[in-house]
Every structure is written in C-alpha cells, then in structure tokens.
C-alpha atoms as a PDB file:
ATOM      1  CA  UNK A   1     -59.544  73.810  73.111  1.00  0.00           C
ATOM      2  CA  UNK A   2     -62.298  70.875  72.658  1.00  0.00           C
ATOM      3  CA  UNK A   3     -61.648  68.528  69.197  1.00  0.00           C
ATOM      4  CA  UNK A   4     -63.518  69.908  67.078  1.00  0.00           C
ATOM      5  CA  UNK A   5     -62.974  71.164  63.370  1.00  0.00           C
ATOM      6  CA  UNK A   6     -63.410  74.619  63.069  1.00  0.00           C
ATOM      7  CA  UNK A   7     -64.149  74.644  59.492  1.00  0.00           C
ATOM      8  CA  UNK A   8     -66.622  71.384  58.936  1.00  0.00           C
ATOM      9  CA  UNK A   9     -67.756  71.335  62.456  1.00  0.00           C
ATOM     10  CA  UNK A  10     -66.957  67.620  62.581  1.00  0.00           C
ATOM     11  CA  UNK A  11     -66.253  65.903  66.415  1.00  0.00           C
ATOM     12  CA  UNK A  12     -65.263  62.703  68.478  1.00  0.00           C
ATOM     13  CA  UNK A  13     -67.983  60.262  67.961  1.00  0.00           C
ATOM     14  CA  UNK A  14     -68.941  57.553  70.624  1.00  0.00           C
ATOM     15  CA  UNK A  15     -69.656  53.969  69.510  1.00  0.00           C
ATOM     16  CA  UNK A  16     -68.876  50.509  70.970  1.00  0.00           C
ATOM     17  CA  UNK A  17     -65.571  48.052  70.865  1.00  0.00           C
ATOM     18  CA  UNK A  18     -67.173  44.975  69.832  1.00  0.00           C
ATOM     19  CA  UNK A  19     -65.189  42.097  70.624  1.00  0.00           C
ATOM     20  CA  UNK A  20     -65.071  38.121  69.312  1.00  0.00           C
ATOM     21  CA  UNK A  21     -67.368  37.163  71.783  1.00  0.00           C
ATOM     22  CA  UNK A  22     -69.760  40.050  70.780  1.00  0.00           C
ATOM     23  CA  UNK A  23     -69.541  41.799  74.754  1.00  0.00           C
ATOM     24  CA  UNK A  24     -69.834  45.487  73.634  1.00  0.00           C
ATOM     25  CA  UNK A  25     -67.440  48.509  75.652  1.00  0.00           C
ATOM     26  CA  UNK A  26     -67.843  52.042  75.019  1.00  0.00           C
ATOM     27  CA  UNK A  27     -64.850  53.937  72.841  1.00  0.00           C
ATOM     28  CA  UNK A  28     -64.397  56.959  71.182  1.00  0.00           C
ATOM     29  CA  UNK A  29     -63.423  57.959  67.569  1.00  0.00           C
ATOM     30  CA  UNK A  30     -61.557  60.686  67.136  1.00  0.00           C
ATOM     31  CA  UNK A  31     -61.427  63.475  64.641  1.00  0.00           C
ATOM     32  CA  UNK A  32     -58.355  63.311  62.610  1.00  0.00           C
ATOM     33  CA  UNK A  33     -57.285  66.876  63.473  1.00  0.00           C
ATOM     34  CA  UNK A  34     -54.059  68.875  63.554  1.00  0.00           C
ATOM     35  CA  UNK A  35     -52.728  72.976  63.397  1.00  0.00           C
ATOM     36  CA  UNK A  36     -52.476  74.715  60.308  1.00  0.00           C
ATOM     37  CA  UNK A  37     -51.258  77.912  59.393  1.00  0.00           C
ATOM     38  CA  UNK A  38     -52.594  79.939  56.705  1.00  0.00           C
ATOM     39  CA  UNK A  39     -51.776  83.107  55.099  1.00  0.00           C
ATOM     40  CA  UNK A  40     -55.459  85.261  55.934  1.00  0.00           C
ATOM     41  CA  UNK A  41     -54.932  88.072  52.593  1.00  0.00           C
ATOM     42  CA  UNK A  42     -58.205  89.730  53.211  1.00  0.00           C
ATOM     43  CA  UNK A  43     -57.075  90.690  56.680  1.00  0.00           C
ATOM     44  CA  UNK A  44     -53.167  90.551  55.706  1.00  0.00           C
ATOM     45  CA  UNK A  45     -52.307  88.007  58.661  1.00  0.00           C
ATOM     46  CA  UNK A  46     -51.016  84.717  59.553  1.00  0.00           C
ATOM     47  CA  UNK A  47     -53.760  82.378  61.516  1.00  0.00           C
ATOM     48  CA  UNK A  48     -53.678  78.930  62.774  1.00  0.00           C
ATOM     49  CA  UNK A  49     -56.719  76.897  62.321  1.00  0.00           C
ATOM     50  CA  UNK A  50     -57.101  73.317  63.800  1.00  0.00           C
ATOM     51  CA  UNK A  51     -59.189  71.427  61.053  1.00  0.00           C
ATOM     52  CA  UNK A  52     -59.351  67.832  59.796  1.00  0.00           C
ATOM     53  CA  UNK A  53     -58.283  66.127  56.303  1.00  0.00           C
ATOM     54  CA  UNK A  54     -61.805  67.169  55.298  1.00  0.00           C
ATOM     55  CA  UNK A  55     -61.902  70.827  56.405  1.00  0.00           C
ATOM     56  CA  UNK A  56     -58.188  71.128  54.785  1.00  0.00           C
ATOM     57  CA  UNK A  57     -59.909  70.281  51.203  1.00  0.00           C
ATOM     58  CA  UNK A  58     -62.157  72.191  51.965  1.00  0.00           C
ATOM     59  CA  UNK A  59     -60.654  75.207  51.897  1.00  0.00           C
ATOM     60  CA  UNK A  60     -58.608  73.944  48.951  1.00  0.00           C
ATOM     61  CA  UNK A  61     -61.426  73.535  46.761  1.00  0.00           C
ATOM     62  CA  UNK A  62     -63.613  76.701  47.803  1.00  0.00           C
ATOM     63  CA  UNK A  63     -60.647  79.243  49.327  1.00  0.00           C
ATOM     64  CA  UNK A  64     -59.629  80.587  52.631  1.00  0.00           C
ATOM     65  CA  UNK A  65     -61.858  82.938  52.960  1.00  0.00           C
ATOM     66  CA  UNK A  66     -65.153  81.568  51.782  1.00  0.00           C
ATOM     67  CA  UNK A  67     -64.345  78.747  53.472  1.00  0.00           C
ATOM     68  CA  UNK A  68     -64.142  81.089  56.725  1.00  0.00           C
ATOM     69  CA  UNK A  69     -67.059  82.554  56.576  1.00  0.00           C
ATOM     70  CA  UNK A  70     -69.239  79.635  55.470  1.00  0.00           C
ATOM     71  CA  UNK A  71     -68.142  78.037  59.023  1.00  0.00           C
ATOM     72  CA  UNK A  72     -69.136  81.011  61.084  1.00  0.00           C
ATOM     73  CA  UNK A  73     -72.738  81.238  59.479  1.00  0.00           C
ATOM     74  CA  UNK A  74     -73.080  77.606  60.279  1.00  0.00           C
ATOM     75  CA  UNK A  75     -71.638  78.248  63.999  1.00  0.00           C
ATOM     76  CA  UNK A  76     -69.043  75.780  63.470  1.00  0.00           C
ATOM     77  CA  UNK A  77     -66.682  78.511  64.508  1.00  0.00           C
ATOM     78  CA  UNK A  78     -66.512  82.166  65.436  1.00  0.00           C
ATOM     79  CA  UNK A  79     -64.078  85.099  64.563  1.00  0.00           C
ATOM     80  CA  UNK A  80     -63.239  85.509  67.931  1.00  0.00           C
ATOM     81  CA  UNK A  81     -61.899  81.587  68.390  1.00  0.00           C
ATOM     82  CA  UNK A  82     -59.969  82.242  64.504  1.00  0.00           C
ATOM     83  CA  UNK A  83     -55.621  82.157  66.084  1.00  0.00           C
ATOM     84  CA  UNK A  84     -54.545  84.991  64.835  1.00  0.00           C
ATOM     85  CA  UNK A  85     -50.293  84.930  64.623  1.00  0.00           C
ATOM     86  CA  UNK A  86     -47.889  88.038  64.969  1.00  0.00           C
END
C-alpha cells in the first residue's frame, strides 16, 4: 500500500536538503499518515482507513460518509481499496 491519503489524496513530496554551504541533495517529505478505524453505519461495518491529520478533520467536520464518497468522485480512493474489518 503506496503513502497516500485515501481521503484528501495528499502524497510524499520531493524537494531538496539545502545545506550551510547552499550544495542542494534530493529528500522526501512524507505524508503524516497512520490507520484508523471507523465505525461505517450506512453499511453497518468496521473499516480501516489510512489518512493524514488533514483527512482525519476532514471527516470530522463533514462525516464519514460524505467524506467517503467525496474521495471516490475525486479518485483519491476507490470502494474496492476501503479495509473493510470482520
């Protein structure tokens, strides 16, 4: 599984350590992304999402569910990639 939000889409960036002496080497920057579980109650199920800070208030401020399907219309996700727990 690449690191990638599922619900904002967001990803590892790649920019440049730039030291003292101004010699530039490549780096990355990482998404700050971890597991989740949340309770799905339209489908009555437990799934795991892996989101970031950002994706997490997301779906605090707009719900689970909208939140959901917002991603898969903008292809940051799809149903089919969506954990789904027993």
């Amino acid at each position: 599984m690449s690191k990638i939000c599922q619900i904002t889409g967001k990803k590892a960036m790649i920019g440049n350590n730039v030291s003292h002496s101004k010699r530039r080497t490549k780096r990355s920057f990482d998404v700050n992304l971890f597991k989740k579980k949340f309770y799905y109650v339209e489908q009555d199920c437990w799934i795991q999402l892996r989101l970031s800070a950002a994706g997490l208030r997301i779906i605090n401020r707009k719900g689970l569910d909208a939140a959901l399907t917002e991603a898969v219309e903008k292809g940051y996700c799809d149903w089919k990639d969506i954990k789904v727990l027993d």
